[in-house]
PDB file of N, CA and C in Angstrom:
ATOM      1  N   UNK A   1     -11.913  12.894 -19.606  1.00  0.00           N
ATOM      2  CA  UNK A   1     -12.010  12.983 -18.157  1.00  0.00           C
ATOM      3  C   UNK A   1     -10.623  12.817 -17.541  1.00  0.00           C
ATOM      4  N   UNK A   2     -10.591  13.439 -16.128  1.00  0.00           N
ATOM      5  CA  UNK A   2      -9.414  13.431 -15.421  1.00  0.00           C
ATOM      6  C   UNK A   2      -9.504  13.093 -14.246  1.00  0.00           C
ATOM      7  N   UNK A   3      -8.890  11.653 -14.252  1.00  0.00           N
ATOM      8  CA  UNK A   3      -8.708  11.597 -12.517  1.00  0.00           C
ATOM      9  C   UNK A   3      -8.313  11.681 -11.419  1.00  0.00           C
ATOM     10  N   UNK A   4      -8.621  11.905 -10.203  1.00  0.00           N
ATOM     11  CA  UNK A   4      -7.542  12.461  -9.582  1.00  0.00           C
ATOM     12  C   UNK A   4      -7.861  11.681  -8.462  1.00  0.00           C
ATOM     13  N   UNK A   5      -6.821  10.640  -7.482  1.00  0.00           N
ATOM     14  CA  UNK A   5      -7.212   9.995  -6.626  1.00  0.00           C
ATOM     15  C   UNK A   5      -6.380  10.744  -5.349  1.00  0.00           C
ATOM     16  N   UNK A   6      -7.115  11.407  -4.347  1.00  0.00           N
ATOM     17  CA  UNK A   6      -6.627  11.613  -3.050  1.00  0.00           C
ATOM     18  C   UNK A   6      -6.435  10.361  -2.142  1.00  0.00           C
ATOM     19  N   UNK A   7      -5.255  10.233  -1.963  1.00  0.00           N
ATOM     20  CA  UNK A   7      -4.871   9.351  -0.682  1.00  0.00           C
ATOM     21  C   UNK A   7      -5.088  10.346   0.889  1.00  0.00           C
ATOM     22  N   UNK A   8      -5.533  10.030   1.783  1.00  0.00           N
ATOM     23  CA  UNK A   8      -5.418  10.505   2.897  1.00  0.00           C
ATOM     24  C   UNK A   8      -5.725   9.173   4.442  1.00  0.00           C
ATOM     25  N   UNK A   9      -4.512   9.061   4.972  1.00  0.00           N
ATOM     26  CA  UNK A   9      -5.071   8.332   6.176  1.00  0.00           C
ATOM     27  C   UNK A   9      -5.203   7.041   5.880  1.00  0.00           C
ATOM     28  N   UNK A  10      -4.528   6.374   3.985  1.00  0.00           N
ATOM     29  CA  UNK A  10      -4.803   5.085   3.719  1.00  0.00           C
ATOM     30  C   UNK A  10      -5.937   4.782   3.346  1.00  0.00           C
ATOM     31  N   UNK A  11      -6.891   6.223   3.090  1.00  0.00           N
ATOM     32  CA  UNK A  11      -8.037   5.636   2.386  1.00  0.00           C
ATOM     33  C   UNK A  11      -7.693   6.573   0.439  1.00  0.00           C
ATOM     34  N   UNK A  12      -8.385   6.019   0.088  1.00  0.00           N
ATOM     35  CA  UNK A  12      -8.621   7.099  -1.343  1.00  0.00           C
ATOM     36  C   UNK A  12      -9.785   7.458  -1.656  1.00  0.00           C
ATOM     37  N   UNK A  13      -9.852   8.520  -2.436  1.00  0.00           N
ATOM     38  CA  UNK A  13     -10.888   9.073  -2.993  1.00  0.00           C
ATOM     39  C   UNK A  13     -11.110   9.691  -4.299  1.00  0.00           C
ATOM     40  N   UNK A  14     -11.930   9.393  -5.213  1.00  0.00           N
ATOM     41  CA  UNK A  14     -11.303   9.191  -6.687  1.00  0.00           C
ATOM     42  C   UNK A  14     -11.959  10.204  -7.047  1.00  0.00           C
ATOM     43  N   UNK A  15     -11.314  11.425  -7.642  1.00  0.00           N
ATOM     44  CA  UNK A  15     -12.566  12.629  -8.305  1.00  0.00           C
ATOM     45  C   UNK A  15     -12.717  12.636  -9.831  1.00  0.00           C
ATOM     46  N   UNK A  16     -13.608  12.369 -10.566  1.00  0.00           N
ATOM     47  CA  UNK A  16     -13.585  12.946 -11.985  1.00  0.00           C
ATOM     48  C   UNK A  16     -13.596  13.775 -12.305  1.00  0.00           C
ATOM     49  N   UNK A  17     -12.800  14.676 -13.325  1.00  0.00           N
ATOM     50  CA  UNK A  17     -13.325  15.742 -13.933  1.00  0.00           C
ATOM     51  C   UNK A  17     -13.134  15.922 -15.535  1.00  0.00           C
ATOM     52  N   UNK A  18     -13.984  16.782 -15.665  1.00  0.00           N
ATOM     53  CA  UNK A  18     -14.067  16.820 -16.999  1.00  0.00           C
ATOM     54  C   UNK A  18     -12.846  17.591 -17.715  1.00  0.00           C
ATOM     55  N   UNK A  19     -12.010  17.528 -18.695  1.00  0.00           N
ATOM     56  CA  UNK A  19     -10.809  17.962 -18.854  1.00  0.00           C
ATOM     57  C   UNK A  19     -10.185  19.423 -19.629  1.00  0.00           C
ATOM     58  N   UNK A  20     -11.778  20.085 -19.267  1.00  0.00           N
ATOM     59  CA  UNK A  20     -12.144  20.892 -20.118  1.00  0.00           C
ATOM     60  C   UNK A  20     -12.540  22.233 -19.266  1.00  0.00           C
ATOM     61  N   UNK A  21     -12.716  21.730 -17.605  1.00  0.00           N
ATOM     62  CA  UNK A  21     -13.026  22.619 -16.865  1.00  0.00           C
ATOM     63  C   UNK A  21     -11.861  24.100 -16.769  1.00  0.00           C
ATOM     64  N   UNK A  22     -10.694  24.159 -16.888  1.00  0.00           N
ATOM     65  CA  UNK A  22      -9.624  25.009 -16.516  1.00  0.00           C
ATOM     66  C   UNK A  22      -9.147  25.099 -15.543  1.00  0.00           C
ATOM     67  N   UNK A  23      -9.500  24.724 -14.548  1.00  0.00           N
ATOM     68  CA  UNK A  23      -9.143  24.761 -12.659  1.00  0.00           C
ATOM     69  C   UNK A  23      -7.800  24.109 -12.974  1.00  0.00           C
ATOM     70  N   UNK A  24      -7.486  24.767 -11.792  1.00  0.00           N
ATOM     71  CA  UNK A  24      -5.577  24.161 -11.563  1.00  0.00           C
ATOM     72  C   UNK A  24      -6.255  22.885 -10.227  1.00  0.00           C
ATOM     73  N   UNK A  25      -4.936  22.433  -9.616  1.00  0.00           N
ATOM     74  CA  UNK A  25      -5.604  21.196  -9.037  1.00  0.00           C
ATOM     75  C   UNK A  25      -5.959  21.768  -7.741  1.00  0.00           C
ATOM     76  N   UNK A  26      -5.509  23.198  -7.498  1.00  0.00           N
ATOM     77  CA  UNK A  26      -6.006  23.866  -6.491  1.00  0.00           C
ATOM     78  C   UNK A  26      -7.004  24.187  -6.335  1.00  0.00           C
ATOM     79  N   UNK A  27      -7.957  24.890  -7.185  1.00  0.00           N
ATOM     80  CA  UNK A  27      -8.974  25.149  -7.856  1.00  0.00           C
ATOM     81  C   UNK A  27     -10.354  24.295  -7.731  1.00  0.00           C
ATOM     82  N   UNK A  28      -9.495  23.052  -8.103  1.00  0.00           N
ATOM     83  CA  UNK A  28     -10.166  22.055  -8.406  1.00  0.00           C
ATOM     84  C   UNK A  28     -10.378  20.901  -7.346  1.00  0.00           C
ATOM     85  N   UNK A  29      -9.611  21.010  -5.704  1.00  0.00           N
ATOM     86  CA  UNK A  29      -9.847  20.524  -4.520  1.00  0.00           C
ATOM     87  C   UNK A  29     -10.645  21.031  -3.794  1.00  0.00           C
ATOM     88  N   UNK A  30     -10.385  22.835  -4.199  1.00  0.00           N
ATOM     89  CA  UNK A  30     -11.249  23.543  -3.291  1.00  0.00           C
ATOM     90  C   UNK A  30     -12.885  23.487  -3.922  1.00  0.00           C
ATOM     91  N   UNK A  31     -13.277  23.423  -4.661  1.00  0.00           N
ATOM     92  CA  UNK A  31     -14.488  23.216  -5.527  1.00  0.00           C
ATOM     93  C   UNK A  31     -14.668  22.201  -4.726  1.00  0.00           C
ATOM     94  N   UNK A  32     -14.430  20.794  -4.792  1.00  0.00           N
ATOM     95  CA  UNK A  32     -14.578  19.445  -4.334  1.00  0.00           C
ATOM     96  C   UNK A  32     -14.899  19.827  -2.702  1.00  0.00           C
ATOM     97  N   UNK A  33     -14.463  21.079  -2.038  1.00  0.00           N
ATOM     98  CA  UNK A  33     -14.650  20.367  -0.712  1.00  0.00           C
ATOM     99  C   UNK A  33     -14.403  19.687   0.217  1.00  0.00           C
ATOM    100  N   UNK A  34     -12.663  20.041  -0.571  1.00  0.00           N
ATOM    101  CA  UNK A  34     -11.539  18.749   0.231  1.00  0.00           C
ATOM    102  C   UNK A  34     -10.900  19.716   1.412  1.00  0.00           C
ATOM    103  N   UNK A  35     -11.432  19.161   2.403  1.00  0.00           N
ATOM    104  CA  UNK A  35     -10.819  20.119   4.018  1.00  0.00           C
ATOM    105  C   UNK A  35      -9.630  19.912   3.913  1.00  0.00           C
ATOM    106  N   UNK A  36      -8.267  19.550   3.735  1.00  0.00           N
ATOM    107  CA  UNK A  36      -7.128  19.880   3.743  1.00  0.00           C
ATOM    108  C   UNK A  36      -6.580  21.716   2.655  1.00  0.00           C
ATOM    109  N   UNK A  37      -7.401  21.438   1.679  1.00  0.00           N
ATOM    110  CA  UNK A  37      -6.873  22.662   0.965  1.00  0.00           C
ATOM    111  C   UNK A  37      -7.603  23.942   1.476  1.00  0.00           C
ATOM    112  N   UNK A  38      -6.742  24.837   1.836  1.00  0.00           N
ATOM    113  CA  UNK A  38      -7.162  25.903   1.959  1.00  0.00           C
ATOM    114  C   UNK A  38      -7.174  27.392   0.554  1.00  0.00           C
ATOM    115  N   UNK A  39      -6.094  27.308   0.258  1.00  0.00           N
ATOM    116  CA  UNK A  39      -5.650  28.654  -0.753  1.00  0.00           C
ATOM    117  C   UNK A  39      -5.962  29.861  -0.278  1.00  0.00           C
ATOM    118  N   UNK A  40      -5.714  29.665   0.750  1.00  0.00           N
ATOM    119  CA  UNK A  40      -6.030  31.258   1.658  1.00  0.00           C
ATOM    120  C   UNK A  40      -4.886  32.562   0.600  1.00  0.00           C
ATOM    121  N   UNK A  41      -4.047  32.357   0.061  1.00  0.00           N
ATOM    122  CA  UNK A  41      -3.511  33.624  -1.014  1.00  0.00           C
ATOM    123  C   UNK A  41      -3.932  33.461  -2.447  1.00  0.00           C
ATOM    124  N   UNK A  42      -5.063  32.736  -2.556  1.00  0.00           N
ATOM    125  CA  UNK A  42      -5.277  32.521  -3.732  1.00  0.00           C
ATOM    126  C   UNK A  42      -4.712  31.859  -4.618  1.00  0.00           C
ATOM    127  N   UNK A  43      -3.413  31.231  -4.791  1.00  0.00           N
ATOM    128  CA  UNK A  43      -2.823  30.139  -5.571  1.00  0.00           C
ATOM    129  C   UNK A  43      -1.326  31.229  -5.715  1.00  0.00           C
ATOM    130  N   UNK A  44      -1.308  32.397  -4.968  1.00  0.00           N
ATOM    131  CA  UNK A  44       0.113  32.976  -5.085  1.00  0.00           C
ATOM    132  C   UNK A  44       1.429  32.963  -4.684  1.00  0.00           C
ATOM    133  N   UNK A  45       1.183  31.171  -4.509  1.00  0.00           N
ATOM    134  CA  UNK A  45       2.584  30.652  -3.652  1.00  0.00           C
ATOM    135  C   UNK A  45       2.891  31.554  -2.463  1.00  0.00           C
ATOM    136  N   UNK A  46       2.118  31.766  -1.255  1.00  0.00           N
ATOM    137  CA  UNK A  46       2.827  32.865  -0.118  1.00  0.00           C
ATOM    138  C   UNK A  46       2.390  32.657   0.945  1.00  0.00           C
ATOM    139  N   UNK A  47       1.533  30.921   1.022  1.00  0.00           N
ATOM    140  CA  UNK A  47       0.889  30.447   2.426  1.00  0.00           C
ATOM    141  C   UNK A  47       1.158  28.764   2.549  1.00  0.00           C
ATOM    142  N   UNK A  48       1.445  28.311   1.457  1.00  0.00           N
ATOM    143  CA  UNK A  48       1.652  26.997   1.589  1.00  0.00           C
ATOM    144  C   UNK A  48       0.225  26.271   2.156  1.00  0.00           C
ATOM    145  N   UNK A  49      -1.128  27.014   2.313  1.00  0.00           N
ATOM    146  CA  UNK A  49      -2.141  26.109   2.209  1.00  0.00           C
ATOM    147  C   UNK A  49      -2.871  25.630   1.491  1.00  0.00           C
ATOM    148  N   UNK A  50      -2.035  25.223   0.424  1.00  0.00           N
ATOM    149  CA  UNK A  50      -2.214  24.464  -0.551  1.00  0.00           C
ATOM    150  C   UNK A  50      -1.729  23.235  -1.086  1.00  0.00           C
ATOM    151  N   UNK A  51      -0.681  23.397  -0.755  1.00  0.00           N
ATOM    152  CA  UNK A  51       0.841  22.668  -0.819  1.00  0.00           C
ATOM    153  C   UNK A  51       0.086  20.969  -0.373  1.00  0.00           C
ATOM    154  N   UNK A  52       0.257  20.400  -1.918  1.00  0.00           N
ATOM    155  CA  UNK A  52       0.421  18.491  -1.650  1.00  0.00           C
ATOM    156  C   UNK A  52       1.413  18.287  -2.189  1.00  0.00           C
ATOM    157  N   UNK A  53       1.441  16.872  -1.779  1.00  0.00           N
ATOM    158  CA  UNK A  53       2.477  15.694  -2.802  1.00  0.00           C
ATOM    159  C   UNK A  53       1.425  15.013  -3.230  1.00  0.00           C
ATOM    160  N   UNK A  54       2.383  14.764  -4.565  1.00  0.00           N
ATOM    161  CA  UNK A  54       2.393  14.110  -5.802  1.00  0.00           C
ATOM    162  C   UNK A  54       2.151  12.659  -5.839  1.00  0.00           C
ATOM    163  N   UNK A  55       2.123  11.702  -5.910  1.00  0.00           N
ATOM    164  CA  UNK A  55       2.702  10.022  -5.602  1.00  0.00           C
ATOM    165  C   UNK A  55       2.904   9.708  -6.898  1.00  0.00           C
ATOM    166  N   UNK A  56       2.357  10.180  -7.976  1.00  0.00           N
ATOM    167  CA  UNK A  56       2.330   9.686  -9.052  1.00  0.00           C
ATOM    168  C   UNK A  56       1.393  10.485 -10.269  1.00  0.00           C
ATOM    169  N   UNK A  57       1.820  10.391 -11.046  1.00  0.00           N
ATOM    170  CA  UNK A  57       0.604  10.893 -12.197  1.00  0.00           C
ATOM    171  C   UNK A  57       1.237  10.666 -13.679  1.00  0.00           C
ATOM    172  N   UNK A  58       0.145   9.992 -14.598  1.00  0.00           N
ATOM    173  CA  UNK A  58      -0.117   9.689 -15.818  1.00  0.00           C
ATOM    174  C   UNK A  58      -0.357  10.902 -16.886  1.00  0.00           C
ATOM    175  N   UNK A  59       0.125  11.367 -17.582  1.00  0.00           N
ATOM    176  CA  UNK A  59       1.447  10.761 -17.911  1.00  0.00           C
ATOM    177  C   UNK A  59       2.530  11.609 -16.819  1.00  0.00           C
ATOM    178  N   UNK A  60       3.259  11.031 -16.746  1.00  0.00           N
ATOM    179  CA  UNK A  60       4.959  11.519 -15.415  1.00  0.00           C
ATOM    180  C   UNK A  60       5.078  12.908 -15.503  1.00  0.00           C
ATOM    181  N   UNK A  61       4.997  13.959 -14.344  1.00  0.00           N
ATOM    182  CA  UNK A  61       5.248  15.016 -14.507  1.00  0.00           C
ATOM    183  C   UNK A  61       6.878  15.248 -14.374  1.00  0.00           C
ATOM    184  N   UNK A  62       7.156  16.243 -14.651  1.00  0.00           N
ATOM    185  CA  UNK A  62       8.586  16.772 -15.060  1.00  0.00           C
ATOM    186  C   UNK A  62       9.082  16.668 -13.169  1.00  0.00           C
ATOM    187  N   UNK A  63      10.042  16.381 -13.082  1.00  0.00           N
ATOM    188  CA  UNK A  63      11.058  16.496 -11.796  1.00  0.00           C
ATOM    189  C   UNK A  63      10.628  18.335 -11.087  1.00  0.00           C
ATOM    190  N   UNK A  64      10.683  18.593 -10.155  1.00  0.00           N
ATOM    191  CA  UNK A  64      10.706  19.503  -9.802  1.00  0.00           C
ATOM    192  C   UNK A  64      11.900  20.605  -9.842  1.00  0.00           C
ATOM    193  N   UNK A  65      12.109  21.927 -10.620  1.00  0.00           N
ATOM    194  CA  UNK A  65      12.890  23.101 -10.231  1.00  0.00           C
ATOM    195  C   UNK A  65      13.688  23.026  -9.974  1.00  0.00           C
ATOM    196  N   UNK A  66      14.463  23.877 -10.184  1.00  0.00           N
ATOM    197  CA  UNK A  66      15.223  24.677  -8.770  1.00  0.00           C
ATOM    198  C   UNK A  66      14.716  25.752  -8.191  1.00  0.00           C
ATOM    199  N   UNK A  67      13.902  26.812  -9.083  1.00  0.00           N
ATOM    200  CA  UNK A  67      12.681  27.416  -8.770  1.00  0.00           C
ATOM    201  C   UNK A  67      11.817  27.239  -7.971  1.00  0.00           C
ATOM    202  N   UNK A  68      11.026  26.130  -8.357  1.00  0.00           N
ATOM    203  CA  UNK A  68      10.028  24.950  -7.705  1.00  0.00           C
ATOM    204  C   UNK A  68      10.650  25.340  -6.014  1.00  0.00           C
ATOM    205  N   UNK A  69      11.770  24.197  -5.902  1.00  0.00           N
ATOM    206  CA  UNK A  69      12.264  23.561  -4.875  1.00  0.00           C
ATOM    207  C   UNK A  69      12.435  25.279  -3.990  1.00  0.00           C
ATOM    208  N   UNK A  70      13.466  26.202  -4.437  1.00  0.00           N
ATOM    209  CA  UNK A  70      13.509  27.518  -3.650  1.00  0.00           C
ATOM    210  C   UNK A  70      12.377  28.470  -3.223  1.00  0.00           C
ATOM    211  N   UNK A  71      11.115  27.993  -3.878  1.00  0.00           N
ATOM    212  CA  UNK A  71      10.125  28.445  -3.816  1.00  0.00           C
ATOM    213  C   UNK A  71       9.092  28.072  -2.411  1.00  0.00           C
ATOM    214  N   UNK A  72       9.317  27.011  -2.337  1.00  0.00           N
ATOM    215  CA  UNK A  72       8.601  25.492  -1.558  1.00  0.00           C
ATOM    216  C   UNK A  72       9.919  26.088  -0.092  1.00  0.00           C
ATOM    217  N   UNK A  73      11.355  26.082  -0.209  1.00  0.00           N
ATOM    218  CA  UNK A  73      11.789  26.429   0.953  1.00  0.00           C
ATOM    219  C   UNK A  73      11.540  27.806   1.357  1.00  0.00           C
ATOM    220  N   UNK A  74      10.694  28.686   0.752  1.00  0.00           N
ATOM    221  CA  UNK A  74      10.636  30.158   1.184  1.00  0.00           C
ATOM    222  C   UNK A  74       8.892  30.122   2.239  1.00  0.00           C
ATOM    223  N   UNK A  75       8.281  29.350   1.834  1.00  0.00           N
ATOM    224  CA  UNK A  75       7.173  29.185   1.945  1.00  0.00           C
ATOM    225  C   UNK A  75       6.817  29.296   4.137  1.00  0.00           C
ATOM    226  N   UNK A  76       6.170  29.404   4.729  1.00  0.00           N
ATOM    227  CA  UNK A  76       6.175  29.889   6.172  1.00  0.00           C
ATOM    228  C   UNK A  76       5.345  28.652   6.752  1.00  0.00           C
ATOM    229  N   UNK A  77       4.811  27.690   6.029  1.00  0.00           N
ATOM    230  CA  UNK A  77       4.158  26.626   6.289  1.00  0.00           C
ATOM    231  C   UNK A  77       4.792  25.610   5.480  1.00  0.00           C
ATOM    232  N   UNK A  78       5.473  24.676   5.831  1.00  0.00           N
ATOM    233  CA  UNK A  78       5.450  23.279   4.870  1.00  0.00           C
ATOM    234  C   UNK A  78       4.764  22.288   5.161  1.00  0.00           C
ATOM    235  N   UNK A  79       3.878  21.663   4.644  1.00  0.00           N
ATOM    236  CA  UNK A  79       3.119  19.960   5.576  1.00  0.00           C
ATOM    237  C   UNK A  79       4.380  18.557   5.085  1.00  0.00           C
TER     238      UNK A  79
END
């Protein structure tokens, strides 16, 4: 299992999933029903309604790009 705790507003909300499903975490908010995510381009980086931060995750994901980062400044929405 995989957990994934949304912070929003100082509250949290803890989702399980099974680790086996394939969903990206985009995928896998919008399934859930979480009103912040939209993916209105489908996950093709070109709306930024998708776009979270991170706070943390087990085990440590890799630092972000330079890719990443030029990607994220091209974007027409940032939150």
């Amino acid at each position: 299992m995989i957990e994934v705790n949304i912070i929003k507003s100082g509250e949290t909300q803890t989702l399980e999933v099974p680790n086996d499903m394939g969903l990206n975490l985009m995928e896998l908010l919008k399934g859930e029903e979480y009103e912040s995510i939209e993916g209105t381009c489908g996950g093709m980086a070109l709306c930024a309604t998708c776009h979270i931060k991170i706070a943390s995750a087990k085990p440590c994901l890799a630092e972000a790009s330079n890719d990443e980062l030029d990607m994220l400044e091209t974007l027409p929405v940032i939150y």
